[in-house]
N, C-alpha and C. Protein backbone atom coordinates (compact mmCIF):
# COMPACT_ATOMS: atom_id res chain seq x y z
N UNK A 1 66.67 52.81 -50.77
CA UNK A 1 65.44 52.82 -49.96
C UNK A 1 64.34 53.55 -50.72
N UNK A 2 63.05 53.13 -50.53
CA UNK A 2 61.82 53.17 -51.49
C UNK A 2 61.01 54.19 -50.38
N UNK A 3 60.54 55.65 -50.98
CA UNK A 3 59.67 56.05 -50.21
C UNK A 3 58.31 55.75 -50.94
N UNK A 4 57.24 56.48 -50.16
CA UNK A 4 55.78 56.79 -51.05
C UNK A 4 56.02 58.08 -51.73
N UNK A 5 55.07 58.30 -52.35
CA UNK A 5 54.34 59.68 -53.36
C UNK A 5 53.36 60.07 -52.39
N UNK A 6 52.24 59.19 -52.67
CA UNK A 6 51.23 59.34 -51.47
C UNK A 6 51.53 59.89 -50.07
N UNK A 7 51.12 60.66 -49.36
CA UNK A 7 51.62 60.24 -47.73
C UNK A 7 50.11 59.87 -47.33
N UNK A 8 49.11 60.26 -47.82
CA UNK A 8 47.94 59.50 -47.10
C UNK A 8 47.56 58.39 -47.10
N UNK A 9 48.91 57.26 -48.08
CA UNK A 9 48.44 56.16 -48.17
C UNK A 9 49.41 55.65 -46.69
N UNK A 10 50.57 56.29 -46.48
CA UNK A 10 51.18 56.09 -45.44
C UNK A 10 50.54 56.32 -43.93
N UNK A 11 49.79 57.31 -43.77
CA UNK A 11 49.12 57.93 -42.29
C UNK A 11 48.12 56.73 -42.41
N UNK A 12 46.91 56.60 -43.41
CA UNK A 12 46.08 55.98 -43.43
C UNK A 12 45.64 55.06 -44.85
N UNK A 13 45.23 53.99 -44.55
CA UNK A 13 44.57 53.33 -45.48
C UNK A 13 43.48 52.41 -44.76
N UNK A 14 42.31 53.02 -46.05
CA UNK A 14 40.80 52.13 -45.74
C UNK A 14 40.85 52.28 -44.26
N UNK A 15 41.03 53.79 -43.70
CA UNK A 15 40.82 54.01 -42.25
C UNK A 15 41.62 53.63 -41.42
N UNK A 16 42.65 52.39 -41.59
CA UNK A 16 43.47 51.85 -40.54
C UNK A 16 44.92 52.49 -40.62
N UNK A 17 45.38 52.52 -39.22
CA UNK A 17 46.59 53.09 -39.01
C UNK A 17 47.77 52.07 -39.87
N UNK A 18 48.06 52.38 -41.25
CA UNK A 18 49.16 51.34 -41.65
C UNK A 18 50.28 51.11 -40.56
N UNK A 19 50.77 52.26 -40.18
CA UNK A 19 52.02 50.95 -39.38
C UNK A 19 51.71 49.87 -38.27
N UNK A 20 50.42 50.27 -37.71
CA UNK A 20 49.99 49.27 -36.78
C UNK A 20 49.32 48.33 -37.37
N UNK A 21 48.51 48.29 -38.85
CA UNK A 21 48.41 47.29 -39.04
C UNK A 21 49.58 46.02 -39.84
N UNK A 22 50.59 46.97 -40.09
CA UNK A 22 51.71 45.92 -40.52
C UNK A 22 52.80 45.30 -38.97
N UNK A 23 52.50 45.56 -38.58
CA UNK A 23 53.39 44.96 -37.21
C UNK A 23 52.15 43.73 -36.53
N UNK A 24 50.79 44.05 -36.65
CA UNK A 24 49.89 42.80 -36.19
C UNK A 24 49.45 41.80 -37.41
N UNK A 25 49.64 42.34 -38.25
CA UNK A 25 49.77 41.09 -39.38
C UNK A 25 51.40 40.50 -39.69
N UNK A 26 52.46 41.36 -39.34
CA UNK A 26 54.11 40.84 -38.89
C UNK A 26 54.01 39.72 -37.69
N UNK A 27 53.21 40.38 -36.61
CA UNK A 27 53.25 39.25 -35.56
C UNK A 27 53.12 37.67 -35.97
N UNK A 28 51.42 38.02 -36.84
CA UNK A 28 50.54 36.95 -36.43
C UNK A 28 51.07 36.08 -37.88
N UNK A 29 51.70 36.49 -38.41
CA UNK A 29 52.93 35.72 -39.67
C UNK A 29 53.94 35.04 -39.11
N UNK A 30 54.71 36.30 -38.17
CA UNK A 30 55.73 35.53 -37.44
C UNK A 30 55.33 34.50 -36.81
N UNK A 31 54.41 34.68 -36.03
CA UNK A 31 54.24 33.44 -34.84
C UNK A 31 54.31 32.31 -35.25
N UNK A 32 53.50 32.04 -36.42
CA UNK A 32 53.42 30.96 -37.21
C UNK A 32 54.35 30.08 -38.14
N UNK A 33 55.09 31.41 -38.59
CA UNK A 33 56.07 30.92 -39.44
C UNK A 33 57.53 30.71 -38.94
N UNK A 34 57.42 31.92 -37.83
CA UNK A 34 58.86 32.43 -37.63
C UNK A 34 59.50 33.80 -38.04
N UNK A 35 60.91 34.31 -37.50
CA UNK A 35 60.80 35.33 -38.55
C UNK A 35 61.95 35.30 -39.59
N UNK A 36 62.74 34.20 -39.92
CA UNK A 36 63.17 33.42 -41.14
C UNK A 36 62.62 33.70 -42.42
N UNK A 37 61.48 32.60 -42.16
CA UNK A 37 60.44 32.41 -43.10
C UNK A 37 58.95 33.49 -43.54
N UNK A 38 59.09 34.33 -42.88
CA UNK A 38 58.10 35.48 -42.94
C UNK A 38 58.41 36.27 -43.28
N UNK A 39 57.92 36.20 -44.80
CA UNK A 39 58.66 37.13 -46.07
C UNK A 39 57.64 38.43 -46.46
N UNK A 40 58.41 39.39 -46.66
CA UNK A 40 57.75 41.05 -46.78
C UNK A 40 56.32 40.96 -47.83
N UNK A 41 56.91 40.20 -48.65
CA UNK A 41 55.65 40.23 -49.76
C UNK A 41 54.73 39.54 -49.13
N UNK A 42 54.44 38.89 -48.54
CA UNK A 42 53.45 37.56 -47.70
C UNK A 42 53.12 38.96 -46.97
N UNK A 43 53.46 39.76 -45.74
CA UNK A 43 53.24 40.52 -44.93
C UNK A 43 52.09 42.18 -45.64
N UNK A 44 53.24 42.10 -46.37
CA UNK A 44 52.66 43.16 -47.20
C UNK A 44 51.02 42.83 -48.04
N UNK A 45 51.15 41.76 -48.56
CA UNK A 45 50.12 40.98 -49.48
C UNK A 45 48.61 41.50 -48.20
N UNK A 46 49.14 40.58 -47.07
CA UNK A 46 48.12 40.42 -46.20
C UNK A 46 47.87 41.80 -45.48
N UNK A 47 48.70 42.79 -45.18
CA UNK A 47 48.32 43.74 -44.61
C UNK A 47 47.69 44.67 -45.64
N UNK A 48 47.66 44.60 -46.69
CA UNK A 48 47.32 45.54 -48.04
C UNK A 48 48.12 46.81 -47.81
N UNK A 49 49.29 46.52 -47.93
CA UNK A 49 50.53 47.77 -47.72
C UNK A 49 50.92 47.60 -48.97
N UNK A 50 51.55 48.75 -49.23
CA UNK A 50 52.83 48.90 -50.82
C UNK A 50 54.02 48.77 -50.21
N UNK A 51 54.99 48.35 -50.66
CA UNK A 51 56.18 48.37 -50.26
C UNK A 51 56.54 49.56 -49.96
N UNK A 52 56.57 50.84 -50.56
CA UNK A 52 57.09 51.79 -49.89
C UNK A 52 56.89 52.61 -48.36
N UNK A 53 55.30 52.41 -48.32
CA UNK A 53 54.78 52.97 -47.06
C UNK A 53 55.55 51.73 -46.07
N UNK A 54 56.13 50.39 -45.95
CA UNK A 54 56.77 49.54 -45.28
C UNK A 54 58.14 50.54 -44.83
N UNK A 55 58.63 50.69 -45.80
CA UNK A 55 60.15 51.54 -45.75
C UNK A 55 59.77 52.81 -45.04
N UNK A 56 58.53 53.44 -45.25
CA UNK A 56 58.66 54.70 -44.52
C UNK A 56 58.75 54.73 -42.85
N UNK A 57 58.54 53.32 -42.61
CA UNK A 57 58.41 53.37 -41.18
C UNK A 57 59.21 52.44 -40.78
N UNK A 58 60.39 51.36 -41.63
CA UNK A 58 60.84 50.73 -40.81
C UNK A 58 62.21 50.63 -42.32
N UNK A 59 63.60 50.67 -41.48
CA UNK A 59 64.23 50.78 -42.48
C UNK A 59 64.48 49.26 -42.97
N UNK A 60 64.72 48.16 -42.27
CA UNK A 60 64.88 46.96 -42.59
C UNK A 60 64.17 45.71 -42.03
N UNK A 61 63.89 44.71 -42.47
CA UNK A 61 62.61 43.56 -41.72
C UNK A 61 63.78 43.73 -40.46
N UNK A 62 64.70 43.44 -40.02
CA UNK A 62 64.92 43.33 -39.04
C UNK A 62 64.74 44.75 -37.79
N UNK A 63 64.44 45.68 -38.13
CA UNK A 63 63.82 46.57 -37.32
C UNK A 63 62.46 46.28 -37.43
N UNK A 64 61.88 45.82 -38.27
CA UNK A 64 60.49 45.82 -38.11
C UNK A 64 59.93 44.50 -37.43
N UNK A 65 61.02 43.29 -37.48
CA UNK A 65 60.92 42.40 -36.66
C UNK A 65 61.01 42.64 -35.06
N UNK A 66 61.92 43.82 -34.66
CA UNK A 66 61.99 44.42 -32.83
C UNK A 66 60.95 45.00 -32.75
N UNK A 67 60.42 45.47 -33.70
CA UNK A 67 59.05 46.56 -33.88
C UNK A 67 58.04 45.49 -33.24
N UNK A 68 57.83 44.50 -33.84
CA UNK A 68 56.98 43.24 -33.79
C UNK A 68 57.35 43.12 -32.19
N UNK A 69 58.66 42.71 -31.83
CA UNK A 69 58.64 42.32 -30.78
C UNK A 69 58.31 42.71 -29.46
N UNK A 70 58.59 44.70 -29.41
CA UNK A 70 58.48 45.19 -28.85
C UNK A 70 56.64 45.76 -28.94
N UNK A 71 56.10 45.17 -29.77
CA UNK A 71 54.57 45.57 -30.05
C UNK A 71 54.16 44.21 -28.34
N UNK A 72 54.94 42.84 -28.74
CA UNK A 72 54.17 41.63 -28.33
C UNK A 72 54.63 41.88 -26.58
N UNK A 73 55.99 42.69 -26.33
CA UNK A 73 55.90 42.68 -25.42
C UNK A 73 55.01 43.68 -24.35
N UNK A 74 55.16 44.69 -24.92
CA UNK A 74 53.78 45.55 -24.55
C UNK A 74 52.69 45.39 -23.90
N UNK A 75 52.15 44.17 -24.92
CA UNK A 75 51.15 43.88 -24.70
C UNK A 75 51.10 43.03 -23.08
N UNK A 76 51.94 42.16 -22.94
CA UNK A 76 52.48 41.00 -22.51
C UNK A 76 52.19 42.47 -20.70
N UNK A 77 53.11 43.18 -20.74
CA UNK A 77 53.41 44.20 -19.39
C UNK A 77 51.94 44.58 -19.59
N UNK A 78 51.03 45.02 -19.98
CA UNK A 78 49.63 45.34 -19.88
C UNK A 78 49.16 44.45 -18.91
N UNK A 79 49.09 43.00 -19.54
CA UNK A 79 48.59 42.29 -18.44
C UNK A 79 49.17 41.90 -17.20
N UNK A 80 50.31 41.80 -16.91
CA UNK A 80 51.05 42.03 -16.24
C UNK A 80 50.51 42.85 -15.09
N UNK A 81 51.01 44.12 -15.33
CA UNK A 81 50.34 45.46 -14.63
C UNK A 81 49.00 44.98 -14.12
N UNK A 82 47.78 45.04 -15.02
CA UNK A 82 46.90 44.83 -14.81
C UNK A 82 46.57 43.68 -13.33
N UNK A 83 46.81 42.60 -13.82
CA UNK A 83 47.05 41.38 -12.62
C UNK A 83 47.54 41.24 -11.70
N UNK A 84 49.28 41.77 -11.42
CA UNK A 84 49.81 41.80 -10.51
C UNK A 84 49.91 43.20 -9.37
N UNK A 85 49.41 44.06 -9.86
CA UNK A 85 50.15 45.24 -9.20
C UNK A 85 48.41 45.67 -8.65
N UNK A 86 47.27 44.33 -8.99
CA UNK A 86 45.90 44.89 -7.90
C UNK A 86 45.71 44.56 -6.95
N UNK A 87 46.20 45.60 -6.02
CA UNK A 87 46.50 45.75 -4.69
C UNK A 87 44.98 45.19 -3.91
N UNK A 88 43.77 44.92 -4.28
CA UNK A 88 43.04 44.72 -3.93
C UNK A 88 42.45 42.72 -3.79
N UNK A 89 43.90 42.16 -4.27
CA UNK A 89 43.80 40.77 -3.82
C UNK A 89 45.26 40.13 -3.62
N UNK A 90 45.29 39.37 -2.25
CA UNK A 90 46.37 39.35 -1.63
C UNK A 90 47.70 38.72 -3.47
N UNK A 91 48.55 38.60 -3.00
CA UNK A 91 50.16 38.84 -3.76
C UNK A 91 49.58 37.64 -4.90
N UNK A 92 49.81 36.23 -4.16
CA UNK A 92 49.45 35.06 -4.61
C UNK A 92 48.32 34.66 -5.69
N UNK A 93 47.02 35.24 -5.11
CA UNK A 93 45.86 35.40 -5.94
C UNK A 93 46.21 36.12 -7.19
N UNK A 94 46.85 37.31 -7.03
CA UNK A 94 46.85 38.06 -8.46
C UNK A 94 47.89 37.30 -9.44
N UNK A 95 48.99 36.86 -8.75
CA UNK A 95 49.62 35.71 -9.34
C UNK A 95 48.93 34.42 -10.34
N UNK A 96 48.22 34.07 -9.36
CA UNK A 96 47.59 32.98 -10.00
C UNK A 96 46.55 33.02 -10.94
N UNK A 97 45.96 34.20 -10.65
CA UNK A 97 44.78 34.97 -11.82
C UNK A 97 45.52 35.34 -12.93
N UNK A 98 46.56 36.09 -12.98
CA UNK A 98 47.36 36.08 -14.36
C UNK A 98 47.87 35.42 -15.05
N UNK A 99 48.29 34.20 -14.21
CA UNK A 99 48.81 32.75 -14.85
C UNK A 99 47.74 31.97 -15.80
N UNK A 100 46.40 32.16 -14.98
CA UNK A 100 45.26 31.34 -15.02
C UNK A 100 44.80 32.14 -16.82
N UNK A 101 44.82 33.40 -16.82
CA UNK A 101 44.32 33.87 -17.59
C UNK A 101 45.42 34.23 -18.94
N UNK A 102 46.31 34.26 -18.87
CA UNK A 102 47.15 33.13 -19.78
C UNK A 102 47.31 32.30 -20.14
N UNK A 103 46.91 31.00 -19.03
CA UNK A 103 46.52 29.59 -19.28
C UNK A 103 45.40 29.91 -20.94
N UNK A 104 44.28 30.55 -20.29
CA UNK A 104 42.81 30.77 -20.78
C UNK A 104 43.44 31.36 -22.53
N UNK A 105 44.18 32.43 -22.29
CA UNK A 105 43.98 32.81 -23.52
C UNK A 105 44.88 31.61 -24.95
N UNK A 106 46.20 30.69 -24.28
CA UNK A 106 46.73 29.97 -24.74
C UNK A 106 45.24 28.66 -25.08
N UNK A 107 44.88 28.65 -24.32
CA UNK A 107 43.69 27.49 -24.63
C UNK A 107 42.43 27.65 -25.79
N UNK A 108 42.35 28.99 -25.61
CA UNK A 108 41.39 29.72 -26.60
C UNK A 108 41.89 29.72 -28.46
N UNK A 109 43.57 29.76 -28.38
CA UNK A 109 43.91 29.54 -29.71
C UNK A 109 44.21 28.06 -29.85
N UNK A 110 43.51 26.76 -28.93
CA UNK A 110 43.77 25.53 -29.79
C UNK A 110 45.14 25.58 -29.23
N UNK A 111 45.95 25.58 -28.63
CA UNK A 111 47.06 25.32 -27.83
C UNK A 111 48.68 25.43 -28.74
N UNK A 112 48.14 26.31 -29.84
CA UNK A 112 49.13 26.80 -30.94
C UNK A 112 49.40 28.31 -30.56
N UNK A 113 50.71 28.22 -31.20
CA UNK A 113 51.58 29.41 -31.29
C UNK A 113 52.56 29.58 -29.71
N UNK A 114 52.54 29.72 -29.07
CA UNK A 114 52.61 29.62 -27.52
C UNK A 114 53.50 30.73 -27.17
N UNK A 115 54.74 31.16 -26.89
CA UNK A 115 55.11 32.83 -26.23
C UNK A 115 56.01 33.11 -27.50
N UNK A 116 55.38 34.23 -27.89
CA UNK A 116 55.61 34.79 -29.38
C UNK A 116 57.40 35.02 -28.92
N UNK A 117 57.82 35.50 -27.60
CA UNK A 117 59.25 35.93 -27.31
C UNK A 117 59.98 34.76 -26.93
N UNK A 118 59.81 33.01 -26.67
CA UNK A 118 60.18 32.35 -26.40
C UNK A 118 60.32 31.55 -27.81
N UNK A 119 59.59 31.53 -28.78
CA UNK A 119 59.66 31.45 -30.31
C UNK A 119 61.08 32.02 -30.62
N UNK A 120 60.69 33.25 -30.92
CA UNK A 120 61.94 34.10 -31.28
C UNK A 120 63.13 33.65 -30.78
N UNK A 121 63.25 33.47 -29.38
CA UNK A 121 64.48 33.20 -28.61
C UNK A 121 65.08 32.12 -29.11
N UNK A 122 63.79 31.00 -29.41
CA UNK A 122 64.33 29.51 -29.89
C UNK A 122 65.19 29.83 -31.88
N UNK A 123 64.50 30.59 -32.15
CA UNK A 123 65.03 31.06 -33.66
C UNK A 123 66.43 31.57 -33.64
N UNK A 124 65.99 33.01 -32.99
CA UNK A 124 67.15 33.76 -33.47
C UNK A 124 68.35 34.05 -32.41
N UNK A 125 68.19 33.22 -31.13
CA UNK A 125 69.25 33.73 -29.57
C UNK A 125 70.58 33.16 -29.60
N UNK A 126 70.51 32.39 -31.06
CA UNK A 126 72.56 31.75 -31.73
C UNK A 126 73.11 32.73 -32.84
N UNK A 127 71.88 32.95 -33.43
CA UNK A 127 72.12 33.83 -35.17
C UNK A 127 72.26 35.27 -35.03
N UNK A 128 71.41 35.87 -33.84
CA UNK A 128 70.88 37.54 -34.09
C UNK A 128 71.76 38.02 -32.88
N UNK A 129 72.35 38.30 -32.24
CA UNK A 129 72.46 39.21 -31.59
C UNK A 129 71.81 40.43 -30.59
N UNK A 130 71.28 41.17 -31.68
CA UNK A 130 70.53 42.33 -31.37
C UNK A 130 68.93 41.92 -30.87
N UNK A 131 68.58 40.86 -31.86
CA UNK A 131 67.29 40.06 -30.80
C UNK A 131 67.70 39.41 -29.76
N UNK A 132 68.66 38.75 -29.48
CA UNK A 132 68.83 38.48 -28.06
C UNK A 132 68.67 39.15 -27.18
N UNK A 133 69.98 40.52 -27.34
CA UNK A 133 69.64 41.59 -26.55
C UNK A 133 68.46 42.02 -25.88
N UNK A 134 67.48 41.75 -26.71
CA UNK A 134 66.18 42.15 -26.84
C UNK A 134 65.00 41.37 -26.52
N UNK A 135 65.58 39.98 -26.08
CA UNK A 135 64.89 39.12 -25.49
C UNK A 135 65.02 38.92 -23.96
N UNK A 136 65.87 39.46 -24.15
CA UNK A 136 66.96 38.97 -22.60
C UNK A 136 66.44 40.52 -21.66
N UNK A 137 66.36 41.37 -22.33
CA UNK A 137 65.20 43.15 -21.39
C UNK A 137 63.95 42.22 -21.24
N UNK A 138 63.40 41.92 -22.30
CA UNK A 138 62.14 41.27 -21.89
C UNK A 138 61.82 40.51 -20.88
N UNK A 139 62.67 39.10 -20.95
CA UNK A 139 62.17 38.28 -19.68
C UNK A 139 62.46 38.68 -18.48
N UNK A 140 64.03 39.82 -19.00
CA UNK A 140 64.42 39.95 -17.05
C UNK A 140 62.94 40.98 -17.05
N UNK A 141 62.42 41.94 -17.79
CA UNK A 141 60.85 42.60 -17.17
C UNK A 141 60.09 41.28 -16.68
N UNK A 142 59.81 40.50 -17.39
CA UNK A 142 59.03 39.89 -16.75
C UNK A 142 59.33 39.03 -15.52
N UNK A 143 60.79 38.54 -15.30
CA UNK A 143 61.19 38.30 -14.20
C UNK A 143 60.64 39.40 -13.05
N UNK A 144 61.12 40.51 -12.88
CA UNK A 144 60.60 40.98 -12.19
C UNK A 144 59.28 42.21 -11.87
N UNK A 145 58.87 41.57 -13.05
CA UNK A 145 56.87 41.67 -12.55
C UNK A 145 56.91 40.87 -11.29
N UNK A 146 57.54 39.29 -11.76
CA UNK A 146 56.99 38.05 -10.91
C UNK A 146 57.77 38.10 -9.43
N UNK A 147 58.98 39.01 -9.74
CA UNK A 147 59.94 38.53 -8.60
C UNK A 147 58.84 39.64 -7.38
N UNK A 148 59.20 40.89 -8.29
CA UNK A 148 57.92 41.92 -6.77
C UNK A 148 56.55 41.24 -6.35
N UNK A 149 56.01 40.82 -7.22
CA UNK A 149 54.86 39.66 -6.73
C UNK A 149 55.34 39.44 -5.45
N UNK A 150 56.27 38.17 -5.67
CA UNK A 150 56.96 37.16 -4.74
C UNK A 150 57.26 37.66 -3.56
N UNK A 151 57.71 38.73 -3.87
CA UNK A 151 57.97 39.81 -2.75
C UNK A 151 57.26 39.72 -1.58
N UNK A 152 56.16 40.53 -2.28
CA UNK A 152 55.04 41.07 -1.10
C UNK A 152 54.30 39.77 -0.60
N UNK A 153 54.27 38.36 -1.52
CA UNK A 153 53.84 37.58 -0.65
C UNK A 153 55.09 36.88 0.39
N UNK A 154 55.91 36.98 0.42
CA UNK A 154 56.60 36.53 1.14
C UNK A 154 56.71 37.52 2.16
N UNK A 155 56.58 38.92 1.90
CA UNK A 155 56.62 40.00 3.15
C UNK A 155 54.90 39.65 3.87
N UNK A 156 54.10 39.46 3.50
CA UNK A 156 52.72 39.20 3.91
C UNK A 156 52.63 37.97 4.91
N UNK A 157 53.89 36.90 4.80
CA UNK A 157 53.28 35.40 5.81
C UNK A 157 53.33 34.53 4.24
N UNK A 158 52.27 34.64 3.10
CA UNK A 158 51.66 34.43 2.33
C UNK A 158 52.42 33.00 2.01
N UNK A 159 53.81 32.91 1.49
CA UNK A 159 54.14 31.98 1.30
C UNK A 159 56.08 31.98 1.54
N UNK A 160 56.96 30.90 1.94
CA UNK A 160 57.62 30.77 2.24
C UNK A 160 58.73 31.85 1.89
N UNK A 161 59.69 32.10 2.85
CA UNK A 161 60.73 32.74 2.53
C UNK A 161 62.35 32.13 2.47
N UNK A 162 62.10 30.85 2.33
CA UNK A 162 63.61 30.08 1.97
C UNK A 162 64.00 30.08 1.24
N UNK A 163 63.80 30.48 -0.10
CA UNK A 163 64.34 30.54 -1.40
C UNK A 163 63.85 32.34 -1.37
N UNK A 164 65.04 32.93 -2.19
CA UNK A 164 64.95 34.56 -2.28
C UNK A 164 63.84 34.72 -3.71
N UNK A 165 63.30 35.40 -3.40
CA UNK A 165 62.13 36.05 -4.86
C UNK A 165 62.69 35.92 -6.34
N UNK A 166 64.09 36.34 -6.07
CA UNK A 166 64.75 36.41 -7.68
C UNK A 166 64.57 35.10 -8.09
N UNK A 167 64.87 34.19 -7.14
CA UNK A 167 65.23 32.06 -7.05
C UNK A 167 64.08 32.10 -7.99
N UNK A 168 63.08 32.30 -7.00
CA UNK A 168 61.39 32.28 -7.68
C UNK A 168 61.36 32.42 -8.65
N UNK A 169 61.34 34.06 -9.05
CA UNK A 169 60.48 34.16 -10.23
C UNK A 169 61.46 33.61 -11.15
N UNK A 170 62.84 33.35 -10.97
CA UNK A 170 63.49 32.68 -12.43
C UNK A 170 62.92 30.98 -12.81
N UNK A 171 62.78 30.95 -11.75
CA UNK A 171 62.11 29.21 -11.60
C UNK A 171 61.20 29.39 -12.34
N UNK A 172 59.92 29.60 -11.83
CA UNK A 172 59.09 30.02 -12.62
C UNK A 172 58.57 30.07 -14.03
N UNK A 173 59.57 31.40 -14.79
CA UNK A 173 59.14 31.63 -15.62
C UNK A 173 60.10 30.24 -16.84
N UNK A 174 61.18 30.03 -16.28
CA UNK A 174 62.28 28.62 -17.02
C UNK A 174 60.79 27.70 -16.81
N UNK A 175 59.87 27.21 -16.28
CA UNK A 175 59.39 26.06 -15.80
C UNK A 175 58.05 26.39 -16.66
N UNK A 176 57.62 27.71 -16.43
CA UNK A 176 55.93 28.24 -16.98
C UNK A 176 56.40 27.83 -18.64
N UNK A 177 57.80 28.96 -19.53
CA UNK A 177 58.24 28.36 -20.64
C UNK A 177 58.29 26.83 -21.15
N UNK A 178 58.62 26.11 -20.64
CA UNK A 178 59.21 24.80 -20.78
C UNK A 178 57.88 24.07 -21.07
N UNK A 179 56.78 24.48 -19.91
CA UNK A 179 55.77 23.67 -19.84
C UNK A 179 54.33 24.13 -21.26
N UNK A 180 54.86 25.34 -21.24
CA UNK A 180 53.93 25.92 -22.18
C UNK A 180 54.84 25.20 -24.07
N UNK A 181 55.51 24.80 -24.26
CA UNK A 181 56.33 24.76 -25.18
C UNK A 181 55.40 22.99 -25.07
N UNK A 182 56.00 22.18 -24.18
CA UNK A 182 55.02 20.95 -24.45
C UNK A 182 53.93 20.79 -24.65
N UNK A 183 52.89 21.99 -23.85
CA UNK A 183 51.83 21.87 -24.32
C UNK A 183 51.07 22.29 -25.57
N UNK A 184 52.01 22.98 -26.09
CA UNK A 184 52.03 23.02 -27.31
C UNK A 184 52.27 22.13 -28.52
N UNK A 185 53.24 21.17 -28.01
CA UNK A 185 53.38 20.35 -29.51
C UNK A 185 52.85 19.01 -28.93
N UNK A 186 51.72 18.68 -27.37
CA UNK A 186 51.10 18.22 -27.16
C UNK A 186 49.26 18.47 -27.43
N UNK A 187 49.31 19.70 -27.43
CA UNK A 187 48.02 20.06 -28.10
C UNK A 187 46.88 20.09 -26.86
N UNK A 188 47.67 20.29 -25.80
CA UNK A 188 46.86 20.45 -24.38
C UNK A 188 47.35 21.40 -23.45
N UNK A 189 46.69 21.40 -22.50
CA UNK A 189 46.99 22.77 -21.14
C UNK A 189 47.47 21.81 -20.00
N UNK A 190 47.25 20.51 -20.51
CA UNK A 190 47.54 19.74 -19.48
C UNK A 190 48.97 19.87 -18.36
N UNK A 191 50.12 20.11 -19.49
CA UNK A 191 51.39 20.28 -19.08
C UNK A 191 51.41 21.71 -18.04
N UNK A 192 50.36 22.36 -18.95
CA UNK A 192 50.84 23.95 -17.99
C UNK A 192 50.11 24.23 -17.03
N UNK A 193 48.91 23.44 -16.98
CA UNK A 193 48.09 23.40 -15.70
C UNK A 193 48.79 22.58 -14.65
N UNK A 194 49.40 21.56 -15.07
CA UNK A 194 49.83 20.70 -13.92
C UNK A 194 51.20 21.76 -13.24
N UNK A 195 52.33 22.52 -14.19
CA UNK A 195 53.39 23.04 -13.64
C UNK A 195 52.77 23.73 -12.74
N UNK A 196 51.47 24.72 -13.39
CA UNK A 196 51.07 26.37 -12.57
C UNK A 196 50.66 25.18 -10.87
N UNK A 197 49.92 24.33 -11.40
CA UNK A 197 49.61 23.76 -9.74
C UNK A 197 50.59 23.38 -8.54
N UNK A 198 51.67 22.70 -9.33
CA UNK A 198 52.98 21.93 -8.52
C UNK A 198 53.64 23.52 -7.86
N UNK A 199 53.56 24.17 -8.22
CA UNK A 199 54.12 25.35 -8.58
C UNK A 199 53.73 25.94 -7.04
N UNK A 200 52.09 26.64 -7.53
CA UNK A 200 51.73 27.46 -5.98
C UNK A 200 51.49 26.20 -4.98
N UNK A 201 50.68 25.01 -5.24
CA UNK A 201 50.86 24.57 -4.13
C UNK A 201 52.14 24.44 -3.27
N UNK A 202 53.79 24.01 -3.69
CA UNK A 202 54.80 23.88 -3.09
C UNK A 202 55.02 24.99 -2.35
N UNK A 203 54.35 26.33 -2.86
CA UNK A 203 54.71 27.66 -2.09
C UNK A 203 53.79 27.62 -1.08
N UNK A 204 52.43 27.24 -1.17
CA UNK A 204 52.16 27.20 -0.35
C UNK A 204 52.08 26.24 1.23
N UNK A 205 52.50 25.24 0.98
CA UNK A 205 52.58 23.72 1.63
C UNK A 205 54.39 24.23 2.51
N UNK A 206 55.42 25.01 1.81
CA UNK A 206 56.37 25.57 2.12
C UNK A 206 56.06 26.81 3.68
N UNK A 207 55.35 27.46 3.01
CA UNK A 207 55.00 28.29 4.13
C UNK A 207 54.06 27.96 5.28
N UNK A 208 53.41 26.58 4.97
CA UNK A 208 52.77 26.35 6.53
C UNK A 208 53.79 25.22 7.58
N UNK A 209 54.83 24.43 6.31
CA UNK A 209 55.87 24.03 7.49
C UNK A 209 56.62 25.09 7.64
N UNK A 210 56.89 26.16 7.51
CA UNK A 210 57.98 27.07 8.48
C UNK A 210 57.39 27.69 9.62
């Protein structure tokens, strides 16, 4: 294992925090490539890192690949939080505003790259192990972001209670995936606009026949 000489090239370079900028130039490599094919020197090249300041913070690409992952999911519970848990618009609405604005940001990149953790899953959830592990904390979080959602609208009237919340949000997010994956190698929102619609309307069309 390779350290630095430097440590100020490690804390900082040209002002930027090196390890954060090698995990958002890791991402935005991975996404594209995968993390197979997303080789240290490519990463390094583009982040303007030395190989050693890499080693000082991550002992092998495959920690620095969970590093990556656990950067994307982060991000992912930010909005999350943000959307679902504002108590200031009923259950459903904040639902659909977070969906919507996911829709938005998937549309904004040209309908490429699509869930950096559903990528991964498709790569590495036969070969890796330890990313599985690590995929599988993730969605059940995001399962139940969606499932407490579901919750409170189903405790509210809001929308049906015949199927239990967990039913939901696993539906859901199997169906939001699936649809976001076509619209991707379709090159439209079409697929994921139509699921997000089939989707709340049935919840809602559900709760005015009961």
């Amino acid at each position: 294992m390779t350290f630095v000489d430097d440590w100020s090239t490690v804390i900082s370079m040209n002002g930027k925090d090196t390890r954060t900028e090698l995990i958002k130039v890791g991402m935005r490599i991975m996404a594209r490539h995968g993390f197979n094919s997303a080789g240290l020197a490519t990463i390094l090249k583009e982040a303007n890192v030395p190989k050693g300041s890499f080693y000082h913070f991550f002992s092998s690409k495959q920690e620095f690949g969970l590093t990556v992952l656990d950067h994307f999911a982060t991000g992912v519970e930010r909005v999350f939080t943000a959307f679902l848990l504002d108590e200031t618009s009923p259950p459903m609405v904040r639902f659909r505003n977070c969906i919507d604005s996911l829709t938005k940001k998937f549309e904004s990149n040209n309908c490429s790259i699509g869930c950096f953790a559903a990528n991964m899953g498709q790569e590495l959830a036969d070969s890796n192990e330890t990313f599985r592990e690590k995929l599988v904390d993730i969605f059940c979080s995001w399962i139940t972001h969606f499932e407490n959602c579901l919750r409170e609208a189903q405790e509210s009237g809001e929308i049906s209670n015949q199927l239990s919340p967990e039913c939901l949000a696993l539906f859901f997010l199997s169906g939001f995936e699936g649809a976001l994956l076509l619209s991707k190698v379709m090159k439209s929102t079409s697929p994921l606009k139509n699921f997000t619609t089939v989707f709340f309307e049935m919840l809602v069309q559900q709760a005015h026949q009961d």
